[in-house]
Protein backbone atom coordinates (compact mmCIF):
# COMPACT_ATOMS: atom_id res chain seq x y z
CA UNK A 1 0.00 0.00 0.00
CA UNK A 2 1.29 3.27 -0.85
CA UNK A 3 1.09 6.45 1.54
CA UNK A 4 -2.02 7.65 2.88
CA UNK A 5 -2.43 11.31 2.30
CA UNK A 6 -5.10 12.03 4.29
CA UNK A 7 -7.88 10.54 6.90
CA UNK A 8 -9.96 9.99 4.37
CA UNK A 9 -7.29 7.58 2.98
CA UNK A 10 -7.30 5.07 6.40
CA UNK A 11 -10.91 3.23 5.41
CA UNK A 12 -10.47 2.43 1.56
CA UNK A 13 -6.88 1.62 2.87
CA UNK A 14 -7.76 -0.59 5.57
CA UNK A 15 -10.21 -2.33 3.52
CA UNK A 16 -7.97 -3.32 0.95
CA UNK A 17 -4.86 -4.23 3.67
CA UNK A 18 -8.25 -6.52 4.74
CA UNK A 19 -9.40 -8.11 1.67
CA UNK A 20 -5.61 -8.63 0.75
CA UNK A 21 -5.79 -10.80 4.43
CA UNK A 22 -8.60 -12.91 2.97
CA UNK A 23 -10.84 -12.55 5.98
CA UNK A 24 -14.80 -10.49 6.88
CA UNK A 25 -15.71 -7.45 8.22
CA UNK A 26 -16.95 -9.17 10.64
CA UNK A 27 -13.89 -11.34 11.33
CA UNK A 28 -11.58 -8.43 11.74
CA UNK A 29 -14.01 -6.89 14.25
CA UNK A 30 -13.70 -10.28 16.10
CA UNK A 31 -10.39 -10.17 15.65
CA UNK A 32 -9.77 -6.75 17.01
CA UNK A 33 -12.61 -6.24 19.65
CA UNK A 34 -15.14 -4.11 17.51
CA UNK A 35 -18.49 -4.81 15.73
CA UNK A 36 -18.58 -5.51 12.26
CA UNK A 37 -20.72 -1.99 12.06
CA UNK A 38 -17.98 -0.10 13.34
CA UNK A 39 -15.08 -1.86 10.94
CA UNK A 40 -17.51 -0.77 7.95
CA UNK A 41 -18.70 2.66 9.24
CA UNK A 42 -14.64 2.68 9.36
CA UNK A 43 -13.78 1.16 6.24
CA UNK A 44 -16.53 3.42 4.20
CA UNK A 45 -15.27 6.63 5.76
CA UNK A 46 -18.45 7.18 8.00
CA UNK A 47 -15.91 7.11 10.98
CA UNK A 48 -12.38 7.39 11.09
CA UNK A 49 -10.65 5.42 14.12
CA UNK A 50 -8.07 7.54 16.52
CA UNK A 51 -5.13 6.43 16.33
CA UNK A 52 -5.28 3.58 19.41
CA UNK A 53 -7.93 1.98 17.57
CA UNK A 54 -6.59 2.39 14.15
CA UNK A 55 -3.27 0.76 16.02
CA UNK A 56 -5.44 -2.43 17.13
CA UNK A 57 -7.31 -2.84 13.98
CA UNK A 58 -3.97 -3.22 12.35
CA UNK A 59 -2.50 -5.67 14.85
CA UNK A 60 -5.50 -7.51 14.13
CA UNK A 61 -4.44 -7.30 10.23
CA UNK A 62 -0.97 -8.26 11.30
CA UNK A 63 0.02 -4.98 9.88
CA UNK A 64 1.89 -2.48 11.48
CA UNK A 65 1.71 2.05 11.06
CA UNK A 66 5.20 3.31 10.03
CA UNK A 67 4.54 6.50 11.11
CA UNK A 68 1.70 8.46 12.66
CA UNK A 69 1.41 12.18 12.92
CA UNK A 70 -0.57 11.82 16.37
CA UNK A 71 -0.72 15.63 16.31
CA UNK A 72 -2.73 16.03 12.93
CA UNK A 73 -4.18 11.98 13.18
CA UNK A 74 -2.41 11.40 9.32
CA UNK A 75 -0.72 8.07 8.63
CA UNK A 76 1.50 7.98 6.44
CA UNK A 77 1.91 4.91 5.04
CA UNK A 78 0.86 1.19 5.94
CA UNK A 79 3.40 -1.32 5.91
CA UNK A 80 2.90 -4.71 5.32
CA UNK A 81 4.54 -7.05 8.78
């Protein structure tokens, strides 16, 4: 995945990091403690996660953030662990 410009970047991204993984909506919010409702309202751009969620969400993709901007909540780039 390429760098993420801006919040509205972390859904679309995190849905494609997910359907690269192979697994549900609703199995990532298993996997990461959240309903499948709030992975989509995520993952459509309806919400966008703070940056402890976003950081649990992507352990739960066995992904990691390579750098957050906590200050302006902008990632920068997913990377792949």
């Amino acid at each position: 995945m390429g760098a993420i410009r801006s919040v509205a970047d972390i859904g679309p991204a995190i849905r494609a990091l997910r359907e690269r993984r192979g697994i549900t909506s609703r199995e990532l919010g298993r996997r990461a403690g959240f309903s499948q409702g709030y992975i989509s309202m995520i993952e459509t751009g309806i919400r966008v996660p703070h940056t402890p969620v976003l950081i649990t969400i992507l352990a739960a993709l066995s992904a990691e953030l390579s750098v957050v901007d906590s200050k302006a909540a902008l990632v920068s780039a997913l990377v792949e662990a």
